[in-house]
Protein backbone atom coordinates (compact mmCIF):
# COMPACT_ATOMS: atom_id res chain seq x y z
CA UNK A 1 114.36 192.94 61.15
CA UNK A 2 114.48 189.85 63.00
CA UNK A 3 114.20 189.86 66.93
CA UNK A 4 117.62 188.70 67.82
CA UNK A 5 119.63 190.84 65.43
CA UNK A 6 117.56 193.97 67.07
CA UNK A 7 118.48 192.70 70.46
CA UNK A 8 122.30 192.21 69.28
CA UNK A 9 122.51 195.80 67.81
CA UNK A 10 121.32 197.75 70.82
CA UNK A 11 124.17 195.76 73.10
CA UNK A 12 127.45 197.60 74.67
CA UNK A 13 129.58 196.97 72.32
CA UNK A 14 131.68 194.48 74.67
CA UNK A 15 128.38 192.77 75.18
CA UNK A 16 127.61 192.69 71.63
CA UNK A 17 131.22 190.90 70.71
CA UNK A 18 130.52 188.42 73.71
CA UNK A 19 126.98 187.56 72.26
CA UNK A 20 127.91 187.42 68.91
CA UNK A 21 131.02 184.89 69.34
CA UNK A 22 128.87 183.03 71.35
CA UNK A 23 126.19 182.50 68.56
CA UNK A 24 128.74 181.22 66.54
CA UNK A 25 129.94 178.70 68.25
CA UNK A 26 126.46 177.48 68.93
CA UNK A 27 126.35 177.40 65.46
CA UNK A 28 129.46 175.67 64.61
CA UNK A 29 128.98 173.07 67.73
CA UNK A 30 131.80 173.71 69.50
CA UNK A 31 130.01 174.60 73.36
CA UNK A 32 133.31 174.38 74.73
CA UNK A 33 134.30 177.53 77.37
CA UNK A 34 130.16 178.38 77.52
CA UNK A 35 128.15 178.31 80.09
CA UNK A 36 126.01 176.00 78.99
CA UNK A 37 122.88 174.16 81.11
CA UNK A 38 120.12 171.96 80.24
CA UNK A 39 116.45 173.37 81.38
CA UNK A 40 113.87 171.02 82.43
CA UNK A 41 111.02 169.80 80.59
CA UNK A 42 110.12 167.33 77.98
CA UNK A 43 112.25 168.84 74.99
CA UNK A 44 116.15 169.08 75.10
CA UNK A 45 116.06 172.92 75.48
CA UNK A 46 119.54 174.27 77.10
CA UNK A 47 120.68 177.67 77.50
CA UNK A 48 123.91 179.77 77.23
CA UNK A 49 124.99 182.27 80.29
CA UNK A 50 126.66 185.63 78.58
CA UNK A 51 126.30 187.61 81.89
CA UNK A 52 123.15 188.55 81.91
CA UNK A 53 122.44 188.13 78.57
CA UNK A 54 120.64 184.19 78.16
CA UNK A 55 120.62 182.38 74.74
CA UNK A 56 117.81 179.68 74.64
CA UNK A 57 118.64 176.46 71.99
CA UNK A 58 117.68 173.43 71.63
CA UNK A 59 119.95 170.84 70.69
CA UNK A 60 119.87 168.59 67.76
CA UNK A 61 122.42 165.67 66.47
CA UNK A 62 123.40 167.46 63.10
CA UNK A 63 122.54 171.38 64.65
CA UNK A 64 121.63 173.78 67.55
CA UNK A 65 118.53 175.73 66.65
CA UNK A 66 118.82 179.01 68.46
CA UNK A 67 115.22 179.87 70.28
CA UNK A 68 115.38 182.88 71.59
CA UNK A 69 117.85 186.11 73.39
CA UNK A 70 117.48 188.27 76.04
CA UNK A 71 117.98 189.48 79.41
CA UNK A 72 117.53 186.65 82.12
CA UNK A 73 114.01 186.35 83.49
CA UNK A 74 112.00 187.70 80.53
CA UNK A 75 113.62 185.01 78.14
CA UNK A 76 112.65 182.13 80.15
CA UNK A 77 109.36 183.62 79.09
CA UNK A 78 108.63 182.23 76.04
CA UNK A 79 109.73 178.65 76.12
């Protein structure tokens, strides 16, 4: 199974709905009403703010490539 859908599945449920909504609209585009922030370094690498919950992406013109989810600190880990 992969990482993030583990990660997903052992959410509170309220958590899980948040994430989960959240991933789509990453996927569809639409960042409005997230709490979205660009991280430094050389690659356009932003993440999303679920509470404590980060998403790592980097955006593209046509998509949003989702990196990486976790808690904050450990997620910032592996970028």
């Amino acid at each position: 199974m992969e990482k993030y859908k583990k990660f997903i599945q052992k959410l509170p449920k309220s958590l899980r709905l948040k994430a989960i909504k959240a991933l789509y609209k990453l996927a569809e585009g639409d960042l409005k009403g997230l709490d979205i922030k660009e991280l430094s370094g050389p690659y356009e690498i932003h993440r999303c703010r679920i509470g404590k919950i980060r998403i790592i992406f980097q955006k593209k013109p046509s998509v949003n490539m989702i990196m990486d989810i976790g808690f904050r600190g450990g997620v910032y880990k592996n970028c």
